[in-house]
PDB file of N, CA and C in Angstrom:
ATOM      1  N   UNK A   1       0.847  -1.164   0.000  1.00  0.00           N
ATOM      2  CA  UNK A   1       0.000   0.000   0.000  1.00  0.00           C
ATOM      3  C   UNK A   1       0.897   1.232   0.000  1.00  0.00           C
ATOM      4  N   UNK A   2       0.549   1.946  -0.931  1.00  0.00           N
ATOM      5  CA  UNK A   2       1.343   3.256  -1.225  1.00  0.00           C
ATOM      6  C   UNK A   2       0.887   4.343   0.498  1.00  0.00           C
ATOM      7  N   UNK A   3       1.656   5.068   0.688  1.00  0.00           N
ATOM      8  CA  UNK A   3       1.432   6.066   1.550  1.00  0.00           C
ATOM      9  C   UNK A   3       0.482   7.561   1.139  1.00  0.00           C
ATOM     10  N   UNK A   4       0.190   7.783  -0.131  1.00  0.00           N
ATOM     11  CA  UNK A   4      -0.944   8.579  -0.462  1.00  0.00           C
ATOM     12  C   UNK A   4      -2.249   7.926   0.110  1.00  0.00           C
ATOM     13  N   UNK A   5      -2.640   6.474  -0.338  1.00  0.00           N
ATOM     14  CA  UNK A   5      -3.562   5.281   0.008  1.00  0.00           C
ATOM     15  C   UNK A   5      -3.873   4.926   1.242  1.00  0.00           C
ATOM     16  N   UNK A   6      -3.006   5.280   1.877  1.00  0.00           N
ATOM     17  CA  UNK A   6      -2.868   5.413   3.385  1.00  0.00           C
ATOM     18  C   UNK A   6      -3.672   6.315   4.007  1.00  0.00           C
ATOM     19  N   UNK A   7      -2.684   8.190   3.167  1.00  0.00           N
ATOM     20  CA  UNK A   7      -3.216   8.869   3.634  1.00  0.00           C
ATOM     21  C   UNK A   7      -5.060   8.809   3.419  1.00  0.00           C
ATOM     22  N   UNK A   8      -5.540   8.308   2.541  1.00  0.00           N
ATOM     23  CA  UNK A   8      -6.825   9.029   2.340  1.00  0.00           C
ATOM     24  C   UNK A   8      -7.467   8.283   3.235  1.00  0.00           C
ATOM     25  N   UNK A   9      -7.032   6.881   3.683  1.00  0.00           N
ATOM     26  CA  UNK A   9      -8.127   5.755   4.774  1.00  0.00           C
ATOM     27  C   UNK A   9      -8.053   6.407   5.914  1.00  0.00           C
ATOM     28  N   UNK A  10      -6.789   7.500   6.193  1.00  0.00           N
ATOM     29  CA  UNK A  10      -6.952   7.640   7.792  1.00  0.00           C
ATOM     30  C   UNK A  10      -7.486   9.233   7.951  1.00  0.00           C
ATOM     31  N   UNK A  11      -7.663  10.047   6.343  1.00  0.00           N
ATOM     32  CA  UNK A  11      -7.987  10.670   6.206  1.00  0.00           C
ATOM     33  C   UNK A  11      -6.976  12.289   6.934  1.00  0.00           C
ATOM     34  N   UNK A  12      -5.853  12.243   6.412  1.00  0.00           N
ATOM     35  CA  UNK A  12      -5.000  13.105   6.820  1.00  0.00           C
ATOM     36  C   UNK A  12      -3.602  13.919   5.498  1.00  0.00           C
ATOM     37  N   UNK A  13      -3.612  15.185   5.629  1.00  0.00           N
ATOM     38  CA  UNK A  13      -2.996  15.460   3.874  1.00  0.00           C
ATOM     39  C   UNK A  13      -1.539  15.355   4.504  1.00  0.00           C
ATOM     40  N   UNK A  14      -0.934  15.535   5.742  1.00  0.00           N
ATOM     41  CA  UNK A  14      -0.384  15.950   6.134  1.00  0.00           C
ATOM     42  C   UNK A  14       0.575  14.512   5.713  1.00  0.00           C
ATOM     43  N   UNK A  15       1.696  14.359   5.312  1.00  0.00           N
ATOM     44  CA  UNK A  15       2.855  13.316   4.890  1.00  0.00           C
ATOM     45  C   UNK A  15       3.552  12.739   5.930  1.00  0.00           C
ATOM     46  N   UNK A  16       4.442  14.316   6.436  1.00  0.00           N
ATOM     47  CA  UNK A  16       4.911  13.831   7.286  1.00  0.00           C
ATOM     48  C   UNK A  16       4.700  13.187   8.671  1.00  0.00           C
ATOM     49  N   UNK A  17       3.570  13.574   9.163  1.00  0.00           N
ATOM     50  CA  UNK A  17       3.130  13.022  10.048  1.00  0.00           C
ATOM     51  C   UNK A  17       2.321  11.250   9.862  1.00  0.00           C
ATOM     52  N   UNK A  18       2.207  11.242   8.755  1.00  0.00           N
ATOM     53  CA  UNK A  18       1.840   9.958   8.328  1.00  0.00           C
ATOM     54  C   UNK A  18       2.799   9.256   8.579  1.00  0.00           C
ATOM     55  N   UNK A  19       4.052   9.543   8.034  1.00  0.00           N
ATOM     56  CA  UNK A  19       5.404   8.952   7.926  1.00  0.00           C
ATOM     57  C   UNK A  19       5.508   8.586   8.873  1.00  0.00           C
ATOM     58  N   UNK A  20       5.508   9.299   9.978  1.00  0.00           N
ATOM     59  CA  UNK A  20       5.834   9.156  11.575  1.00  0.00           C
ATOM     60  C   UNK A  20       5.210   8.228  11.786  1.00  0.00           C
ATOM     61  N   UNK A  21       3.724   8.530  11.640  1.00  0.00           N
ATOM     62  CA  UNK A  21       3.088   6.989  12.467  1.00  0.00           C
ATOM     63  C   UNK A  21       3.614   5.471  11.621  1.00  0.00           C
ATOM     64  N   UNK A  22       3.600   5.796  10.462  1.00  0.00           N
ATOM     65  CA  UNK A  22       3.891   4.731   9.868  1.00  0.00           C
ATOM     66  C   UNK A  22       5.404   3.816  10.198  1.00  0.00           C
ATOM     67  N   UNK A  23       6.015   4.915  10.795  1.00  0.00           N
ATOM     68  CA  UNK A  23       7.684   4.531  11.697  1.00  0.00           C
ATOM     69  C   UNK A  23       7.646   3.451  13.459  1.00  0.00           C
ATOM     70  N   UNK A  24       6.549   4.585  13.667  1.00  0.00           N
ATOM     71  CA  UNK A  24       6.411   4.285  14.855  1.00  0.00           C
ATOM     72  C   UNK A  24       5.897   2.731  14.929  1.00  0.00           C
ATOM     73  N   UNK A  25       4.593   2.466  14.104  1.00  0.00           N
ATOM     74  CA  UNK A  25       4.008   1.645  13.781  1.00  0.00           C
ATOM     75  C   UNK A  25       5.246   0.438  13.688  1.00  0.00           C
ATOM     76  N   UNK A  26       5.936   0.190  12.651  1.00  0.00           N
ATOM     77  CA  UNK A  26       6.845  -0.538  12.321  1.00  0.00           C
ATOM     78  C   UNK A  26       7.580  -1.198  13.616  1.00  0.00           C
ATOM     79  N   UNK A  27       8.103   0.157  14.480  1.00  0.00           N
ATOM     80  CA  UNK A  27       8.986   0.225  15.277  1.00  0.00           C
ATOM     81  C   UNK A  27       8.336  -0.441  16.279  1.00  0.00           C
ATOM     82  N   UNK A  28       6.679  -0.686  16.812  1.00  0.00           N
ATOM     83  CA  UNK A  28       6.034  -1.094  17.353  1.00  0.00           C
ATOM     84  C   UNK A  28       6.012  -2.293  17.449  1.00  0.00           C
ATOM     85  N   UNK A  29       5.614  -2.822  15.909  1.00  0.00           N
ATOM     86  CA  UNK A  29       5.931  -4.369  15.381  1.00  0.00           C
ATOM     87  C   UNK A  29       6.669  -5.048  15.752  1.00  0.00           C
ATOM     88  N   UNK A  30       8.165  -4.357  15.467  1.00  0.00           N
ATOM     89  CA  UNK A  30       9.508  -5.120  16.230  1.00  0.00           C
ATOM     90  C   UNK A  30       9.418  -5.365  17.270  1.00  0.00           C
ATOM     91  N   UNK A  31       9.091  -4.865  18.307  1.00  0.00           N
ATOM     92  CA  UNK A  31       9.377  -4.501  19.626  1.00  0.00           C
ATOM     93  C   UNK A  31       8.391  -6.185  19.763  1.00  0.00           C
ATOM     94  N   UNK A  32       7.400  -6.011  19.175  1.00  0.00           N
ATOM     95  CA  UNK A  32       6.371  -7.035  20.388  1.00  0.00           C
ATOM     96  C   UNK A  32       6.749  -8.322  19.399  1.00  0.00           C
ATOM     97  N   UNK A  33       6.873  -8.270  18.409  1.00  0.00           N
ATOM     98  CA  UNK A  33       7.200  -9.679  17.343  1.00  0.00           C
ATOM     99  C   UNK A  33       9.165  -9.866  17.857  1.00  0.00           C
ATOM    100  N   UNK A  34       9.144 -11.424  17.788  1.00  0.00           N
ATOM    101  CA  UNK A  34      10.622 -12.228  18.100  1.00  0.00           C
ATOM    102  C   UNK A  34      10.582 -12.231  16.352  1.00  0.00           C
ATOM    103  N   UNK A  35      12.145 -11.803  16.533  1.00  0.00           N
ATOM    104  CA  UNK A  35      13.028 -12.575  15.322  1.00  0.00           C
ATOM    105  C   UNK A  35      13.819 -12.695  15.666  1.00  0.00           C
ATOM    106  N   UNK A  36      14.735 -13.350  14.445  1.00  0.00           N
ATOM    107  CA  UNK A  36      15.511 -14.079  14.467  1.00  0.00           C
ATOM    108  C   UNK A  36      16.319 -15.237  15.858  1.00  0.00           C
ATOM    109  N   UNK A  37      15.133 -15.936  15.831  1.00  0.00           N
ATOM    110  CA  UNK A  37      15.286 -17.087  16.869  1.00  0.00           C
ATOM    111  C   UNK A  37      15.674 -18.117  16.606  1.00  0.00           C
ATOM    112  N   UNK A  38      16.818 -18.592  17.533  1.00  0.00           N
ATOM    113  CA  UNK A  38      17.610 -20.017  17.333  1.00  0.00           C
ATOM    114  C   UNK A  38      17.657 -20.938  18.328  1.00  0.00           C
ATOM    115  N   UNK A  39      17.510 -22.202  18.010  1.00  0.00           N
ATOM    116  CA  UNK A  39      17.207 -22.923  19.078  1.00  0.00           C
ATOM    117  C   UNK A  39      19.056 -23.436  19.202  1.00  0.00           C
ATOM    118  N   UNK A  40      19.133 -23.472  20.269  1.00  0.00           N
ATOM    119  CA  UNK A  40      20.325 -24.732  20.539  1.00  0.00           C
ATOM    120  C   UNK A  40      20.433 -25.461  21.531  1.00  0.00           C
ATOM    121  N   UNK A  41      20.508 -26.658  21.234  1.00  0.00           N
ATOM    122  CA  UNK A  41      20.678 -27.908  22.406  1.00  0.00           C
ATOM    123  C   UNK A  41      22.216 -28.022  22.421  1.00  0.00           C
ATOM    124  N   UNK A  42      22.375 -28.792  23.844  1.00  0.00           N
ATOM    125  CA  UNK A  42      23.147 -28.475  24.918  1.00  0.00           C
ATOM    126  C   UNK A  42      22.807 -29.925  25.629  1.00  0.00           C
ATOM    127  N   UNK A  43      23.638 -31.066  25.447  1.00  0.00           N
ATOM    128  CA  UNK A  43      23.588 -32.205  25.987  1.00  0.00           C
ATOM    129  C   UNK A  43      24.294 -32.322  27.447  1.00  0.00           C
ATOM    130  N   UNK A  44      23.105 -32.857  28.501  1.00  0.00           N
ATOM    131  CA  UNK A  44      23.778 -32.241  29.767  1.00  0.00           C
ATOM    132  C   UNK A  44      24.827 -34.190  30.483  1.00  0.00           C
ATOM    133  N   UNK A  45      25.407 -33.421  31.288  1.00  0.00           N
ATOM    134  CA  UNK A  45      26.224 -34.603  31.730  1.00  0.00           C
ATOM    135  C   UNK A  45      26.480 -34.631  33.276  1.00  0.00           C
ATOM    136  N   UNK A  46      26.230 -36.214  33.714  1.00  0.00           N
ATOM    137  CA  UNK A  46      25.655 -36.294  34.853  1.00  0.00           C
ATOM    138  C   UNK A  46      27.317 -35.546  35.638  1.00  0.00           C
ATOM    139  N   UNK A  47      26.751 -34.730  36.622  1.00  0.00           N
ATOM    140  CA  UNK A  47      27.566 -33.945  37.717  1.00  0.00           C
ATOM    141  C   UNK A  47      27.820 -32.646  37.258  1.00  0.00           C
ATOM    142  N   UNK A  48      27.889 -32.418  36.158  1.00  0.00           N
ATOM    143  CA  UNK A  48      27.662 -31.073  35.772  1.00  0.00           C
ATOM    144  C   UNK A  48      26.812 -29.591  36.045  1.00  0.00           C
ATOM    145  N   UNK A  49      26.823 -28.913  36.811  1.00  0.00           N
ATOM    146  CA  UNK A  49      26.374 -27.969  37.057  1.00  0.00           C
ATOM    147  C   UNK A  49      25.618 -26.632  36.346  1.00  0.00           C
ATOM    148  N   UNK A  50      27.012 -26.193  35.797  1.00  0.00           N
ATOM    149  CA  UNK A  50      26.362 -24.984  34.894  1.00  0.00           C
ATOM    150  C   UNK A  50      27.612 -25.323  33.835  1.00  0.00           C
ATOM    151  N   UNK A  51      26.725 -24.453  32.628  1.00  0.00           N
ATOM    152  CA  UNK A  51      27.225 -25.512  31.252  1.00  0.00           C
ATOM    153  C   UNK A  51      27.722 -23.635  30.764  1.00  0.00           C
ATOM    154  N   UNK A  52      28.057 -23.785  29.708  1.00  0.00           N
ATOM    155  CA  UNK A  52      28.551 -22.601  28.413  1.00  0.00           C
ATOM    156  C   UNK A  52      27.412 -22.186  28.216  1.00  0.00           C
ATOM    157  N   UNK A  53      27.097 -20.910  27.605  1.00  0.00           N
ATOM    158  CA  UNK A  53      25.862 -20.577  26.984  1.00  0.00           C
ATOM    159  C   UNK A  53      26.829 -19.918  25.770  1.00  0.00           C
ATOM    160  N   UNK A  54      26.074 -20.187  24.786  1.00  0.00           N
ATOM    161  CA  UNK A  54      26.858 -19.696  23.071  1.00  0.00           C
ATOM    162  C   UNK A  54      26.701 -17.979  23.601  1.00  0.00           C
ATOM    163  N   UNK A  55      28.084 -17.600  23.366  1.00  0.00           N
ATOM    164  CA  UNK A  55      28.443 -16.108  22.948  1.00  0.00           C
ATOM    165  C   UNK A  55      27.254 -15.020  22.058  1.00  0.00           C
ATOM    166  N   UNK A  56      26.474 -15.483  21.187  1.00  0.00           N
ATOM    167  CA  UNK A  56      25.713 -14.635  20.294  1.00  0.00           C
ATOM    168  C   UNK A  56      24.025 -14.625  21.178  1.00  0.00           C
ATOM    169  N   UNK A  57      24.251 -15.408  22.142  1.00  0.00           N
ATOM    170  CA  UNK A  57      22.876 -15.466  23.229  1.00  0.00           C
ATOM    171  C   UNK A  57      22.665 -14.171  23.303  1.00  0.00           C
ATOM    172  N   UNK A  58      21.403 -13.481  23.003  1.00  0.00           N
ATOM    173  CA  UNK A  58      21.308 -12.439  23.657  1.00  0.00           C
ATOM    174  C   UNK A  58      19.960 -12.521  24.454  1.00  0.00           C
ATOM    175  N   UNK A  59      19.074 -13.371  24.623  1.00  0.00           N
ATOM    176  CA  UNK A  59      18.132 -13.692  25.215  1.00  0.00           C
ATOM    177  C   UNK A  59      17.329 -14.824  25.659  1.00  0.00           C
ATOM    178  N   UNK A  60      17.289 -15.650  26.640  1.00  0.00           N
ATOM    179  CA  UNK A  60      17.099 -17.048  26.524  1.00  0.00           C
ATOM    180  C   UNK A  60      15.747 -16.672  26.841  1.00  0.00           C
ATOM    181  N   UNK A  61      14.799 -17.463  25.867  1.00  0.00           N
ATOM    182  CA  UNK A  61      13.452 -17.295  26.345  1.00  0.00           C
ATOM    183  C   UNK A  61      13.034 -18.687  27.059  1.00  0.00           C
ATOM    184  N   UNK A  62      13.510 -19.501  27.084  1.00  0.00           N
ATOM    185  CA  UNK A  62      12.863 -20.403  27.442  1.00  0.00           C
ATOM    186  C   UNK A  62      14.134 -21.923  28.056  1.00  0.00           C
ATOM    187  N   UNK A  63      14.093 -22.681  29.016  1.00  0.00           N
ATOM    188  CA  UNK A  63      15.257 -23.556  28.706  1.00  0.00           C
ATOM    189  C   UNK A  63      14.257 -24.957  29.304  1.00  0.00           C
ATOM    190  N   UNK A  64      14.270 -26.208  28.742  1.00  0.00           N
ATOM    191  CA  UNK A  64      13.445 -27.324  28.481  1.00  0.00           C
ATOM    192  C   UNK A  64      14.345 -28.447  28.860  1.00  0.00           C
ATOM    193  N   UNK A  65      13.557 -29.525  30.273  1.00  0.00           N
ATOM    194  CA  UNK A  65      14.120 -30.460  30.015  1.00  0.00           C
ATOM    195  C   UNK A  65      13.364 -31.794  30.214  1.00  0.00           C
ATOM    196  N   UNK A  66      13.905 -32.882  29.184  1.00  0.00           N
ATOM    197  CA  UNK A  66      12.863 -33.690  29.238  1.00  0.00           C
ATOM    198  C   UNK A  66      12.735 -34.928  30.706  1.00  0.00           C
ATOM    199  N   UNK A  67      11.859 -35.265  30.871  1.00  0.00           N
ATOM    200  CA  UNK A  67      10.769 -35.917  32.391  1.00  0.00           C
ATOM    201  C   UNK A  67      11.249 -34.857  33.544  1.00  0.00           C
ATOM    202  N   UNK A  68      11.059 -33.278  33.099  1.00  0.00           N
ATOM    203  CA  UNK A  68      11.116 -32.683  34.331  1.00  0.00           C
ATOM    204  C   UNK A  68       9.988 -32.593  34.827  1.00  0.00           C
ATOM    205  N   UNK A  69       9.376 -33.251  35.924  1.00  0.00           N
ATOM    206  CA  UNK A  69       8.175 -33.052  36.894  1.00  0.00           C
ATOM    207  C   UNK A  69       7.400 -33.965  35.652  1.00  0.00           C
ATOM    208  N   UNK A  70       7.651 -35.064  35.449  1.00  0.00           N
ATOM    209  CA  UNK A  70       6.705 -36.302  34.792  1.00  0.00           C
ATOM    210  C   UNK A  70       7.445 -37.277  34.235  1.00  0.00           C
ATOM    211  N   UNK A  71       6.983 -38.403  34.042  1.00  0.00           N
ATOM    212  CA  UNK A  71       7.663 -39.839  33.627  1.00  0.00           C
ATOM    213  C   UNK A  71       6.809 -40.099  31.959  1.00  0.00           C
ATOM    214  N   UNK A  72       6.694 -39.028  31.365  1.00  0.00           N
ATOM    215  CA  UNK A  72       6.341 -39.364  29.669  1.00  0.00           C
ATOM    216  C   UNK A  72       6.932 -38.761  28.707  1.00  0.00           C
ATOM    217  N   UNK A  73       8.471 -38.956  29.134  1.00  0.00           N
ATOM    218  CA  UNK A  73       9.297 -38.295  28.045  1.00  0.00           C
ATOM    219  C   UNK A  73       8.946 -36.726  27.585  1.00  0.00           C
ATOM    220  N   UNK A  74       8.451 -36.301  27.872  1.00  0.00           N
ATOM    221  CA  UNK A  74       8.419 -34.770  27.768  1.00  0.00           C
ATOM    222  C   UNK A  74       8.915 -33.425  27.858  1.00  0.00           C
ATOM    223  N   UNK A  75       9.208 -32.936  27.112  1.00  0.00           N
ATOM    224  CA  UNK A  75      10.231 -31.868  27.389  1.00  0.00           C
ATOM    225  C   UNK A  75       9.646 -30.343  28.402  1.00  0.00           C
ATOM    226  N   UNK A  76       9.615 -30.346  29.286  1.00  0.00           N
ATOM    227  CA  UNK A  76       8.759 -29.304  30.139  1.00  0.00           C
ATOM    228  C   UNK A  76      10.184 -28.305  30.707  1.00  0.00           C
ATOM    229  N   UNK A  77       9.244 -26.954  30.798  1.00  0.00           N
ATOM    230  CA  UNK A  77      10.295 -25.598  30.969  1.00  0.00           C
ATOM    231  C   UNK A  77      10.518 -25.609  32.154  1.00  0.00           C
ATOM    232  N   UNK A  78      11.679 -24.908  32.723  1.00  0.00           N
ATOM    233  CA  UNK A  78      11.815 -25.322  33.881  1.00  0.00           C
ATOM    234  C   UNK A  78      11.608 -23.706  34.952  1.00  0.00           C
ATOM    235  N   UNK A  79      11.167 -23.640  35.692  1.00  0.00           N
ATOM    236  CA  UNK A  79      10.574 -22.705  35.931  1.00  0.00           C
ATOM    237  C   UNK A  79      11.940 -21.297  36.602  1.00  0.00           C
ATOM    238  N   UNK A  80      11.316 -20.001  36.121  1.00  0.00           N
ATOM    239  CA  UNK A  80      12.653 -18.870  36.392  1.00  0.00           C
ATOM    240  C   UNK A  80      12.713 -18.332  37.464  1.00  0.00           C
ATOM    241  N   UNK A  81      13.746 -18.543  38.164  1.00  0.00           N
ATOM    242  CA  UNK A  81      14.073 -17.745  39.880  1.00  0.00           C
ATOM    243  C   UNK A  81      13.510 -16.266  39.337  1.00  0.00           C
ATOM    244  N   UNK A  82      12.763 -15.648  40.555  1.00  0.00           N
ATOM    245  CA  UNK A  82      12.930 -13.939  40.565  1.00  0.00           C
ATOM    246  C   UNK A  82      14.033 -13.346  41.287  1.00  0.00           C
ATOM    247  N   UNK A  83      13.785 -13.973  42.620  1.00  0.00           N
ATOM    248  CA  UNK A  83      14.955 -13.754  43.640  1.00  0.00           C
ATOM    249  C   UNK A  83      15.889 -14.745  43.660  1.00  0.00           C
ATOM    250  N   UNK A  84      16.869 -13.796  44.538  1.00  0.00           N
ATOM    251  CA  UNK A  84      17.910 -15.189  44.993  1.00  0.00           C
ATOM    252  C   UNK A  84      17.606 -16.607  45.401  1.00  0.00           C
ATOM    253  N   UNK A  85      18.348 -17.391  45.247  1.00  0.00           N
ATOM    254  CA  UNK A  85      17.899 -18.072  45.885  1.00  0.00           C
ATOM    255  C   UNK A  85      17.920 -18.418  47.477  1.00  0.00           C
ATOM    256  N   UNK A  86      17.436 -18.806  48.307  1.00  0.00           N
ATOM    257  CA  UNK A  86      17.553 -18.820  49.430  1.00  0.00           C
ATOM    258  C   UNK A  86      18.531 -19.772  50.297  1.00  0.00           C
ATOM    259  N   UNK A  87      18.599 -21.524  49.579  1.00  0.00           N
ATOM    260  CA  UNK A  87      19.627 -22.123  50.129  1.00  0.00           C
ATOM    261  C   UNK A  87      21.258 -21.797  49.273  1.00  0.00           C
ATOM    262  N   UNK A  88      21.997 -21.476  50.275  1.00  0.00           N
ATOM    263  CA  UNK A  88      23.442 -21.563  49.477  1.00  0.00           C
ATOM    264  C   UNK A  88      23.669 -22.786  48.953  1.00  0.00           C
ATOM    265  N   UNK A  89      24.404 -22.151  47.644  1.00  0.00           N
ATOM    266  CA  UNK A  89      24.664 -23.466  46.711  1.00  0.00           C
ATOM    267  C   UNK A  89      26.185 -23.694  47.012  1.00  0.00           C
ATOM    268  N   UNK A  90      26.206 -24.940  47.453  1.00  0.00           N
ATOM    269  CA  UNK A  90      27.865 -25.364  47.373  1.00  0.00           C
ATOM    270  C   UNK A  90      28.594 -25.437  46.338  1.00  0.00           C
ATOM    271  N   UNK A  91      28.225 -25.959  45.061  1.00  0.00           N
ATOM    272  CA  UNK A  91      28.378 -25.385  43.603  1.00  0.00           C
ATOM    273  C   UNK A  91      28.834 -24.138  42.835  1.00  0.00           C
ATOM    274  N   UNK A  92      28.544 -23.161  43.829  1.00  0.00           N
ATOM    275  CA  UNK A  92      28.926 -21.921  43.371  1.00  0.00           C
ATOM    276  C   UNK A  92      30.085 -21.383  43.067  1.00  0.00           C
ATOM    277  N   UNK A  93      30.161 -20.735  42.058  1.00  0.00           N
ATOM    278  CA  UNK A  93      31.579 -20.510  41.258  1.00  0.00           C
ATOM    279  C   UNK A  93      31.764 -18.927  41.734  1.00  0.00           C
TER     280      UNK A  93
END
């Protein structure tokens, strides 16, 4: 859709201000829509603690492991601390 076509649906002569919303709009889009998302698995090994996370991570949305809290092979999320945690971890690096 051309931006004249625009203007006449929202009923405004004014361009630049069209422009704007039409920026903002966009800029809106991004914000609430994910891209460019990559999954990567990470095979865990018994005694292992805390593993690498790949360098280009910039946001983990989610981390999955399978028969957590069930016995049907299922891959379930594992739920995110807010706070500290409360027991000290002997583990701690």
């Amino acid at each position: 859709m051309k931006i004249e076509r625009l203007m006449e649906r929202i009923g405004t002569k004014e361009t630049g201000k069209a422009i704007t919303y039409i920026k903002d709009a966009l800029e809106e889009m991004n914000i609430l829509s994910t891209t460019n998302v990559d999954t990567e698995r990470i095979d865990i090994t018994k005694d292992q603690r805390f593993y690498k996370i790949p360098n280009d991570a910039l946001k983990i949305l989610s981390i999955r492991v399978k028969n957590h809290l069930n016995s049907k092979d299922e891959y379930r999320a594992i739920p995110r601390l807010i706070n500290e945690p409360k027991i000290v971890d002997a583990d701690e690096v």
